[in-house]
N, C-alpha and C. Protein backbone atom coordinates (compact mmCIF):
# COMPACT_ATOMS: atom_id res chain seq x y z
N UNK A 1 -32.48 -24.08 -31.86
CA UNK A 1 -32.02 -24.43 -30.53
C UNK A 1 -33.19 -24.97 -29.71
N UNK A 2 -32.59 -25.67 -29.09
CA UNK A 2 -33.87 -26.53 -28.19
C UNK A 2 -34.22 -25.79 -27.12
N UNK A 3 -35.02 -26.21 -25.97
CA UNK A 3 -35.56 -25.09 -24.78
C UNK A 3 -34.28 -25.43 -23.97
N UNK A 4 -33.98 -26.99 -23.69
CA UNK A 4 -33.11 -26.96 -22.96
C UNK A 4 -31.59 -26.38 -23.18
N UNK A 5 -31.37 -26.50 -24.35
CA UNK A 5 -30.29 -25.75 -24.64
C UNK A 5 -29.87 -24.02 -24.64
N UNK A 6 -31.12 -23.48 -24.60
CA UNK A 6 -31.64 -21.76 -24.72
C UNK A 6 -31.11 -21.92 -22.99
N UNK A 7 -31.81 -22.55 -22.19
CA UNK A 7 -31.56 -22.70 -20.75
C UNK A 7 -29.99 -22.81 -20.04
N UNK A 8 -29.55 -23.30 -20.48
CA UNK A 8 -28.29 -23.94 -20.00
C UNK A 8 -27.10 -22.89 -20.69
N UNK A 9 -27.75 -22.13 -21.63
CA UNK A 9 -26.56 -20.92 -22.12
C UNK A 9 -27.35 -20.15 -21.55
N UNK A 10 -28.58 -19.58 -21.24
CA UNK A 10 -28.61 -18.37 -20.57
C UNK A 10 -27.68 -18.49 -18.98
N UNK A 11 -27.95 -19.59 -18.40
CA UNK A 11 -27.30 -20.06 -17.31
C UNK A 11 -25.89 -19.65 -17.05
N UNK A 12 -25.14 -20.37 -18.09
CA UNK A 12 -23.76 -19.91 -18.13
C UNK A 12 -23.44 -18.48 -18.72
N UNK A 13 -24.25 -17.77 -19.37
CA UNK A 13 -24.18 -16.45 -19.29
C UNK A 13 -23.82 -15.50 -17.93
N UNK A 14 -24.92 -16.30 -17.30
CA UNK A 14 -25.58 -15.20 -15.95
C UNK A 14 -24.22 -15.77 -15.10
N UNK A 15 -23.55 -16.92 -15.16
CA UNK A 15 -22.23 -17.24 -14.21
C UNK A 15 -21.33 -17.12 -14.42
N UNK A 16 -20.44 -16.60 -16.12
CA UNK A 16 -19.83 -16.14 -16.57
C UNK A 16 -19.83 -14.33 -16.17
N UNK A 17 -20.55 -13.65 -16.30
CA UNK A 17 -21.12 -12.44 -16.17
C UNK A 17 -20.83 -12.14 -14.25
N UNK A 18 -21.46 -12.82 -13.62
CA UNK A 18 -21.25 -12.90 -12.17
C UNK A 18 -19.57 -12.98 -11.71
N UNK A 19 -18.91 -14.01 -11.96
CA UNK A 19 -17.46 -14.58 -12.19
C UNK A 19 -16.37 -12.83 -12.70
N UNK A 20 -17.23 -12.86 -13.80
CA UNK A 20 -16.56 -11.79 -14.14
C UNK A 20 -16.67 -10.54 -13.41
N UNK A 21 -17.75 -9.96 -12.88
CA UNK A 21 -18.00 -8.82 -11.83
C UNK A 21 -17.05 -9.00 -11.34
N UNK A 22 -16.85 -10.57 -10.43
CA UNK A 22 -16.54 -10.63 -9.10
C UNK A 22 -15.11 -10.31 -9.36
N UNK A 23 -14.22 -10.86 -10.34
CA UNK A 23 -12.47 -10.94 -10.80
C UNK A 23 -12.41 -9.55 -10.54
N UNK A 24 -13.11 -8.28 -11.45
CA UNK A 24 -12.96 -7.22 -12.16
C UNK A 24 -13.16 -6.04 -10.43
N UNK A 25 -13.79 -6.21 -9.40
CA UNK A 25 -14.08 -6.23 -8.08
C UNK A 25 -13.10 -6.41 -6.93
N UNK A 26 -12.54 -7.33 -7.64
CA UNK A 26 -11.61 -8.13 -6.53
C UNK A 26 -10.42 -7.12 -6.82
N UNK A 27 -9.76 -6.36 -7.76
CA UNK A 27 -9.00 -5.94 -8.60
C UNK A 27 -8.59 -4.47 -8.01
N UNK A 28 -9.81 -4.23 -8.17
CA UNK A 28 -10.19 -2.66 -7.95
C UNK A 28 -10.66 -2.07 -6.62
N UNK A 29 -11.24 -2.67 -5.94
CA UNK A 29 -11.62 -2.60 -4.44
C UNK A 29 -11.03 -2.62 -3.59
N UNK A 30 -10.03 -1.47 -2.86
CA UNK A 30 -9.03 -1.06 -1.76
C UNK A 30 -9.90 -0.29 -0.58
N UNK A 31 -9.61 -1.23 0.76
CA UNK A 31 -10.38 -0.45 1.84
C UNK A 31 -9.44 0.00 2.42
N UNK A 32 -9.35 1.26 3.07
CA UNK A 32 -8.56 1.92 4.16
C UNK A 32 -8.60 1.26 5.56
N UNK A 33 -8.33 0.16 6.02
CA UNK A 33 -8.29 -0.13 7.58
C UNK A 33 -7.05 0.71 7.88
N UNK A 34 -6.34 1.37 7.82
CA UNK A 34 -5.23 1.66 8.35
C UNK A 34 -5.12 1.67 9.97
N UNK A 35 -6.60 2.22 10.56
CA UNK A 35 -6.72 2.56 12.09
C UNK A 35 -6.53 1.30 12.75
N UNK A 36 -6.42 -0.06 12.19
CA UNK A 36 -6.70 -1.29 13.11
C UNK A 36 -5.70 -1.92 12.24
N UNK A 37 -4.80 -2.64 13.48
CA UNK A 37 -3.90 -3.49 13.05
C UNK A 37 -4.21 -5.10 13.06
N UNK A 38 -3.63 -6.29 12.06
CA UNK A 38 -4.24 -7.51 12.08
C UNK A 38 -2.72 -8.05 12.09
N UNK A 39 -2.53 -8.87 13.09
CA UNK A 39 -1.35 -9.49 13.45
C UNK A 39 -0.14 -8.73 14.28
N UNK A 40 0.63 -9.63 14.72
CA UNK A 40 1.79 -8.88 15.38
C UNK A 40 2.93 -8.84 14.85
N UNK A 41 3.47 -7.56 14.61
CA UNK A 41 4.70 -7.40 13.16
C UNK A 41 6.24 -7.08 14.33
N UNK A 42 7.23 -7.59 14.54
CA UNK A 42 8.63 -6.96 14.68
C UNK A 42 9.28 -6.27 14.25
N UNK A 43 9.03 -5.06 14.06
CA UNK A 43 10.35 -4.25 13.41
C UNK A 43 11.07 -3.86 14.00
N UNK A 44 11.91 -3.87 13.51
CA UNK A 44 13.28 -3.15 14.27
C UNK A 44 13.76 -1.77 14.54
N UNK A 45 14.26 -0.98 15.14
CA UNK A 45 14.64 0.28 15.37
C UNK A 45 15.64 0.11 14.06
N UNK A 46 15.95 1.30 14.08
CA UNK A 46 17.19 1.90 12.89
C UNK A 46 17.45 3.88 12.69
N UNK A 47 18.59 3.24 12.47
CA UNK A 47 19.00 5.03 11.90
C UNK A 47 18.57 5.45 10.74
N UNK A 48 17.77 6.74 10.37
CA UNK A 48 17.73 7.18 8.84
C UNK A 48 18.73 7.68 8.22
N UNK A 49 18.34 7.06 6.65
CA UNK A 49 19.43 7.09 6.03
C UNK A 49 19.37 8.96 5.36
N UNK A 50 18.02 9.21 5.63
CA UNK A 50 17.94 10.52 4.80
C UNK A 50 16.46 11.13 5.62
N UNK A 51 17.04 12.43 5.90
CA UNK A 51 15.66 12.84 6.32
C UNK A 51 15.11 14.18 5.71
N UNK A 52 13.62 14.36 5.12
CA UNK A 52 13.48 15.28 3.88
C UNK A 52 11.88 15.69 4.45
N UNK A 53 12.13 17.02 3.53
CA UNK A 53 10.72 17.52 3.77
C UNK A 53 9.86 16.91 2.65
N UNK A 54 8.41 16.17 2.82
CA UNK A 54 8.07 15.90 1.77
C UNK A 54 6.57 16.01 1.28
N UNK A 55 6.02 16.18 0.13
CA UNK A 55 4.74 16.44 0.12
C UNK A 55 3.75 15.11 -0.19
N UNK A 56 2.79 14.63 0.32
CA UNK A 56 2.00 13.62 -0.23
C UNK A 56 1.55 14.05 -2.12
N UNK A 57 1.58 12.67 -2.82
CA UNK A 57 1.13 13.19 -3.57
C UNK A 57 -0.30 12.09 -4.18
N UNK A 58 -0.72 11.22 -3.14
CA UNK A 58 -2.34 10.82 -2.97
C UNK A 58 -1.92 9.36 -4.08
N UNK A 59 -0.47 8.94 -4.43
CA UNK A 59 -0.66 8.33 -5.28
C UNK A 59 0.20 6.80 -4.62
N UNK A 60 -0.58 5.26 -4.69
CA UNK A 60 -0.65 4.57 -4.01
C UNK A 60 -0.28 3.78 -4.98
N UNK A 61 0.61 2.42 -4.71
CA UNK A 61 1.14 1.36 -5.35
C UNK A 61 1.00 -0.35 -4.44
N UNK A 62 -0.07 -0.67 -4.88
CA UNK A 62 -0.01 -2.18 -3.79
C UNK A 62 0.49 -3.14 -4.93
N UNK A 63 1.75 -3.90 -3.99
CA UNK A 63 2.31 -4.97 -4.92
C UNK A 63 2.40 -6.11 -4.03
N UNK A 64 1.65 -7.22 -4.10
CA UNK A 64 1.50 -8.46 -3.39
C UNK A 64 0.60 -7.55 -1.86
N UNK A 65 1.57 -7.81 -0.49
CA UNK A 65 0.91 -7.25 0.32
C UNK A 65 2.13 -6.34 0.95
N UNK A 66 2.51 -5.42 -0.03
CA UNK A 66 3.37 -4.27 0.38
C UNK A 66 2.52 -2.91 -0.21
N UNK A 67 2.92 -2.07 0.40
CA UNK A 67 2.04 -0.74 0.05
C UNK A 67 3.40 0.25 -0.04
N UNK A 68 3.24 1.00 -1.07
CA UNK A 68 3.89 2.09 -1.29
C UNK A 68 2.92 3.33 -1.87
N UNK A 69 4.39 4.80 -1.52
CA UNK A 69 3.40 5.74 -1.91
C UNK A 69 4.58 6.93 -2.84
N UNK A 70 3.82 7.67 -3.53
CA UNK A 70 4.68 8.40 -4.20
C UNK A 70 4.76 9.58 -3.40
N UNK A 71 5.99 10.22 -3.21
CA UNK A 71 6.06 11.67 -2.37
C UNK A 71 6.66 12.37 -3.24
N UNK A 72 6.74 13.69 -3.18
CA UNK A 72 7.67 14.75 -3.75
C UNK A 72 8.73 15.32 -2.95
N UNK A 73 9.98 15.33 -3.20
CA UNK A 73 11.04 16.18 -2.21
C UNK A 73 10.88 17.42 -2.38
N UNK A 74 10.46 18.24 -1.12
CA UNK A 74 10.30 19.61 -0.58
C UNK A 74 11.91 20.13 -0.61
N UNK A 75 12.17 19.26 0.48
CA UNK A 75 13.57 20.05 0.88
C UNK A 75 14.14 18.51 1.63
N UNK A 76 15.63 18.63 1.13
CA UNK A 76 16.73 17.42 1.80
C UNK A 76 17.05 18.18 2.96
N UNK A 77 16.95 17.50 4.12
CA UNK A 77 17.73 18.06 5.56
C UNK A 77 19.22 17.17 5.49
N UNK A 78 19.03 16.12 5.00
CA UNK A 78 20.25 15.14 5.14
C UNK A 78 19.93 14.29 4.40
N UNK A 79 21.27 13.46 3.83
CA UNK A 79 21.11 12.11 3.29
C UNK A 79 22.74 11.31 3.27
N UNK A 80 22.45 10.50 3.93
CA UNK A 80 23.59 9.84 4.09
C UNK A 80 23.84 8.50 3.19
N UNK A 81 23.16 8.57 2.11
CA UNK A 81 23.29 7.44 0.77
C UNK A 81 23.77 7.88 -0.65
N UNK A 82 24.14 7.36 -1.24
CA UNK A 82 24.97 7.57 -2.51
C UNK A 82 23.79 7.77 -3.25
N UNK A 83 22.79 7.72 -3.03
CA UNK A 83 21.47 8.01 -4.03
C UNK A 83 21.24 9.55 -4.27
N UNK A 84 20.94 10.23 -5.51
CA UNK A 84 21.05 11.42 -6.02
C UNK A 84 19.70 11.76 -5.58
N UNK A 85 19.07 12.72 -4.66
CA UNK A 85 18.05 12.74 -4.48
C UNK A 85 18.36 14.64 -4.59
N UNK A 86 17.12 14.55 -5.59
CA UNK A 86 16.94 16.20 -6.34
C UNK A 86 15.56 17.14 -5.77
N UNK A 87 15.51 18.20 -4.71
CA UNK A 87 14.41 18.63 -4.39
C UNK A 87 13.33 18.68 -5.88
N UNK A 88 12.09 18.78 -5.29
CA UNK A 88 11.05 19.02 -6.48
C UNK A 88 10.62 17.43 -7.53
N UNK A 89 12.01 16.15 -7.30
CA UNK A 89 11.70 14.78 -7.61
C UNK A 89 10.50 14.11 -6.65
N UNK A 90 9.90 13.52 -7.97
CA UNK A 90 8.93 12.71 -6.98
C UNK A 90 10.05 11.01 -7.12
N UNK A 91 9.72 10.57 -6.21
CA UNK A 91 10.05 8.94 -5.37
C UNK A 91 9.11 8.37 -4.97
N UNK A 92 9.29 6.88 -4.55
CA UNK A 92 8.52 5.86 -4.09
C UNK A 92 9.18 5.31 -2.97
N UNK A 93 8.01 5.06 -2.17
CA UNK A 93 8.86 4.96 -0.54
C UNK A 93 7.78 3.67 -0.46
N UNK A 94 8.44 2.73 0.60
CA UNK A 94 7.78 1.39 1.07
C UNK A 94 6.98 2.21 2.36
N UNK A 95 5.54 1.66 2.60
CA UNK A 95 5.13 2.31 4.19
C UNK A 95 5.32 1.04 5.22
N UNK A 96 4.76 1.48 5.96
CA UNK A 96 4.62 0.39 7.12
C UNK A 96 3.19 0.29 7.41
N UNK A 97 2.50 -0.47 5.76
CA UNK A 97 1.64 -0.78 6.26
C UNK A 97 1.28 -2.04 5.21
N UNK A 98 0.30 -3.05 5.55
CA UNK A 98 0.15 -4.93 5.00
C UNK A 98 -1.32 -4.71 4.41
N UNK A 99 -1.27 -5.28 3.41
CA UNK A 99 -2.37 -5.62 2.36
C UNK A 99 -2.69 -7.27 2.71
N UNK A 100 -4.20 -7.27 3.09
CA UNK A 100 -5.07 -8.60 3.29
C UNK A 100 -6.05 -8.89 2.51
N UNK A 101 -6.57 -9.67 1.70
CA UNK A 101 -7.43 -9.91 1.01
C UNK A 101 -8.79 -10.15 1.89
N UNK A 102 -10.06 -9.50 1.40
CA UNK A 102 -10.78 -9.25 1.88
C UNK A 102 -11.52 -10.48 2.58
N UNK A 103 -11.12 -11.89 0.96
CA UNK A 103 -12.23 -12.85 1.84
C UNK A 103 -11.38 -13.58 2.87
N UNK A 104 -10.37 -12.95 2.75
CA UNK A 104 -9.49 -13.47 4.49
C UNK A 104 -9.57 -13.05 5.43
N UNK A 105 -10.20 -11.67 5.36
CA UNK A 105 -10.15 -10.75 7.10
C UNK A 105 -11.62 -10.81 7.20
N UNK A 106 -12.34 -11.08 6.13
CA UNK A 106 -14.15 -11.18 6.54
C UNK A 106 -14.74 -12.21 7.04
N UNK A 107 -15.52 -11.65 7.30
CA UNK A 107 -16.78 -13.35 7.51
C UNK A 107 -17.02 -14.17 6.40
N UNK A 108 -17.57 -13.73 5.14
CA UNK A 108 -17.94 -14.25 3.79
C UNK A 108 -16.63 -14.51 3.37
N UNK A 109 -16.38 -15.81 2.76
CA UNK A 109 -15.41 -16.30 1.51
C UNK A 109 -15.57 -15.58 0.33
N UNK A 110 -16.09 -14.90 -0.09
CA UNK A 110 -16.05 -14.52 -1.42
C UNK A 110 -16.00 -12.72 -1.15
N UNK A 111 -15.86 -12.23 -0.86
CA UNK A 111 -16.15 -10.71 -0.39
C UNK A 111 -15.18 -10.07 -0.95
N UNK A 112 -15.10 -9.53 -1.98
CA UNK A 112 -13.93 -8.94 -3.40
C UNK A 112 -13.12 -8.29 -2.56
N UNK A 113 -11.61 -7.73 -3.14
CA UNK A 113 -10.95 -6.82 -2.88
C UNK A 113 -10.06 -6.61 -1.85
N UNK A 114 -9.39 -6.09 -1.32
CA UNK A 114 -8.38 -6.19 -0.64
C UNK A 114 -8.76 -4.97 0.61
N UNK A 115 -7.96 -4.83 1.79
CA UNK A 115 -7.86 -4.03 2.95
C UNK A 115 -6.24 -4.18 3.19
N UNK A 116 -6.28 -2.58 3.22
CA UNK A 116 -4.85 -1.92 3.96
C UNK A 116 -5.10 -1.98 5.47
N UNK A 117 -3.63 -2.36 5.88
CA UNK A 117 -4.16 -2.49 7.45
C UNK A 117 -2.47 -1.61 8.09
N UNK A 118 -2.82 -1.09 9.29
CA UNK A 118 -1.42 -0.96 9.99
C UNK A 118 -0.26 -2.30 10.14
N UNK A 119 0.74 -1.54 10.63
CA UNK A 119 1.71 -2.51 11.36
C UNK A 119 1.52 -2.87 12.41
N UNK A 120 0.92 -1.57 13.07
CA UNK A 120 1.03 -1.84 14.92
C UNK A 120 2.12 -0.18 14.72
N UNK A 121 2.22 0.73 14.12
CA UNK A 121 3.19 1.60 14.66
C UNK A 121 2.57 2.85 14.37
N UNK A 122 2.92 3.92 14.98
CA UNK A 122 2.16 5.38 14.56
C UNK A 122 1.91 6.16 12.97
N UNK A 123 2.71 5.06 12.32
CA UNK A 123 2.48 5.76 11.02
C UNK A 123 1.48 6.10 10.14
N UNK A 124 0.96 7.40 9.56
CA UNK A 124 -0.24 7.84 8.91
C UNK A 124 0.05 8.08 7.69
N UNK A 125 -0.42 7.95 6.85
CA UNK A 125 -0.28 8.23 4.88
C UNK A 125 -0.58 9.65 5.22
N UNK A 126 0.30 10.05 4.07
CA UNK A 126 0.54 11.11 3.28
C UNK A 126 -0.91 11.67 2.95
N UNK A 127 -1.49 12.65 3.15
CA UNK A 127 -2.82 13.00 2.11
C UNK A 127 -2.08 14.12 1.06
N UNK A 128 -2.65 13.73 0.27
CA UNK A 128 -2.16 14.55 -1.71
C UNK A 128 -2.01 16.40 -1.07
N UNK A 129 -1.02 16.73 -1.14
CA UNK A 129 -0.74 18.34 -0.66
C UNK A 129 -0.31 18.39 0.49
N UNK A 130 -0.61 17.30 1.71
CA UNK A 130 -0.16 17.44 2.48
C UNK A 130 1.73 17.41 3.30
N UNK A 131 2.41 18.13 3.50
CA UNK A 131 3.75 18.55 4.11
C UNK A 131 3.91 17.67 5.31
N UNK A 132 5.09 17.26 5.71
CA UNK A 132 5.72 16.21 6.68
C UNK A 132 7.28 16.22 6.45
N UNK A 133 7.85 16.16 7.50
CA UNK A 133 9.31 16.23 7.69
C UNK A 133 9.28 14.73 7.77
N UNK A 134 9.83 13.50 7.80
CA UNK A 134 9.71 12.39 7.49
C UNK A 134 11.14 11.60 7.54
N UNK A 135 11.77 10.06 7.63
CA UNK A 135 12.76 9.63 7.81
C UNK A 135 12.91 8.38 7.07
N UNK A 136 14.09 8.41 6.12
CA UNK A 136 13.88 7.11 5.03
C UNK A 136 15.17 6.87 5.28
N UNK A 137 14.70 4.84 5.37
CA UNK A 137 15.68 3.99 5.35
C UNK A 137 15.92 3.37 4.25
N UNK A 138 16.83 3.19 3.64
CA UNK A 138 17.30 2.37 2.01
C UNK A 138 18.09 0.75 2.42
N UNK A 139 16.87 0.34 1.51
CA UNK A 139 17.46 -1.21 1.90
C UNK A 139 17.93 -1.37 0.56
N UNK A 140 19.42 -1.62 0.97
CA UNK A 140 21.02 -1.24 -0.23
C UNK A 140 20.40 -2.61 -1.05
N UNK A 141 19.90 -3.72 -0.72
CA UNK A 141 19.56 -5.32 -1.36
C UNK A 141 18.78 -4.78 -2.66
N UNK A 142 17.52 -3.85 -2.49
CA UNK A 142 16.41 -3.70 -3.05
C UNK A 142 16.75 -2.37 -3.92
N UNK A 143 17.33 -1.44 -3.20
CA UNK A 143 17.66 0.26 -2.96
C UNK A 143 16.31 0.54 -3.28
N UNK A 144 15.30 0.07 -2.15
CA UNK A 144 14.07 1.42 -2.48
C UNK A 144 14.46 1.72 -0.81
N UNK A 145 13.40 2.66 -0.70
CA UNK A 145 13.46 3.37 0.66
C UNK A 145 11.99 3.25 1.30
N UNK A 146 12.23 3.00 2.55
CA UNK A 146 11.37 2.75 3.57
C UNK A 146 11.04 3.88 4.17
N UNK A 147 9.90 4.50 4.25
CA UNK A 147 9.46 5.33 5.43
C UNK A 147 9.57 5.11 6.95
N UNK A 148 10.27 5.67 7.56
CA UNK A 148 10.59 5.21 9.63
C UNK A 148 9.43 5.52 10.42
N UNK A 149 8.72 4.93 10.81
CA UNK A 149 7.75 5.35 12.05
C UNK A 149 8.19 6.25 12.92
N UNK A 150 8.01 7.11 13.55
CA UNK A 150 8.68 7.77 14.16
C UNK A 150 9.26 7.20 15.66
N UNK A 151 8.40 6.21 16.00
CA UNK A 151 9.23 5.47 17.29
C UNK A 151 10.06 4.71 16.96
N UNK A 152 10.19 4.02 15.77
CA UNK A 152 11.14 3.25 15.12
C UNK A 152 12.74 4.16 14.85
N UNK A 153 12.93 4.92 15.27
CA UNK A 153 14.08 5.72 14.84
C UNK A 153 14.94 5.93 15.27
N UNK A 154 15.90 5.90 15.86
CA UNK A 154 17.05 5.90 16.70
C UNK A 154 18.69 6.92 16.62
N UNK A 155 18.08 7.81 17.22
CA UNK A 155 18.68 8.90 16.84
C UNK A 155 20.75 8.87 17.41
């Protein structure tokens, strides 16, 4: 191999290698903004469809820029949906809260990974053990269930 050629593959090593950090970074890197909201969201009031005691169980699902979380049913107070919901089942609930990619809410273009941000409404995640009486709406289109902010609720 020639010098220049030894050169020009160590090169693309070191930018292949970099490239790759950065993908493998971008992937894995979730910030908690939850305290600060980015944009102005409309939601609507609504009635719950089911309201349950429930436990956090610390376990998080980001799909595009929706956030979900897994809970466990404590105890059913009510449910007004044809859905079989069994105390002691864990479920997946939508939150009310938006996933931004990092090199969009930063200064730097390239800055890996993503940030959870609020809606704009009082709602706080679940911490793993932690208990909450709580209010889920089922969107019949999708049938998953939405967690209610608590000002969002309309009794």
């Amino acid at each position: 191999m020639t010098k220049k050629r030894k050169i020009v593959v160590v090169l693309l090593s070191i930018v292949s290698g970099i490239i790759g950090v950065y993908l493998i970074l971008n992937q894995y890197i979730v910030l908690d903004r939850t305290s600060q909201e980015l944009g102005i969201y409309e939601i609507v009031s609504s009635q719950a469809d089911v309201e349950v005691v429930v436990e956090g169980t610390g376990k998080q699902n980001i799909l595009g820029d929706r956030v979900s979380t897994k809970i466990i049913i404590v105890n059913i107070l009510f449910n007004n949906t044809s859905n079989n919901l069994v105390e002691g089942n864990e479920i997946e609930a939508n939150e009310y809260l938006v996933v931004h990619h990092n090199r969009q809410v930063s200064g730097l273009q390239w800055t890996p990974g993503r940030s959870i941000f609020s809606m704009g409404t009082s709602y706080k995640r679940l911490k793993k053990g932690e208990q909450k009486t709580i209010h889920l709406k089922l969107n019949k289109e999708t049938n998953q269930f939405w967690i209610i902010p608590e000002e969002l609720i309309i009794k």
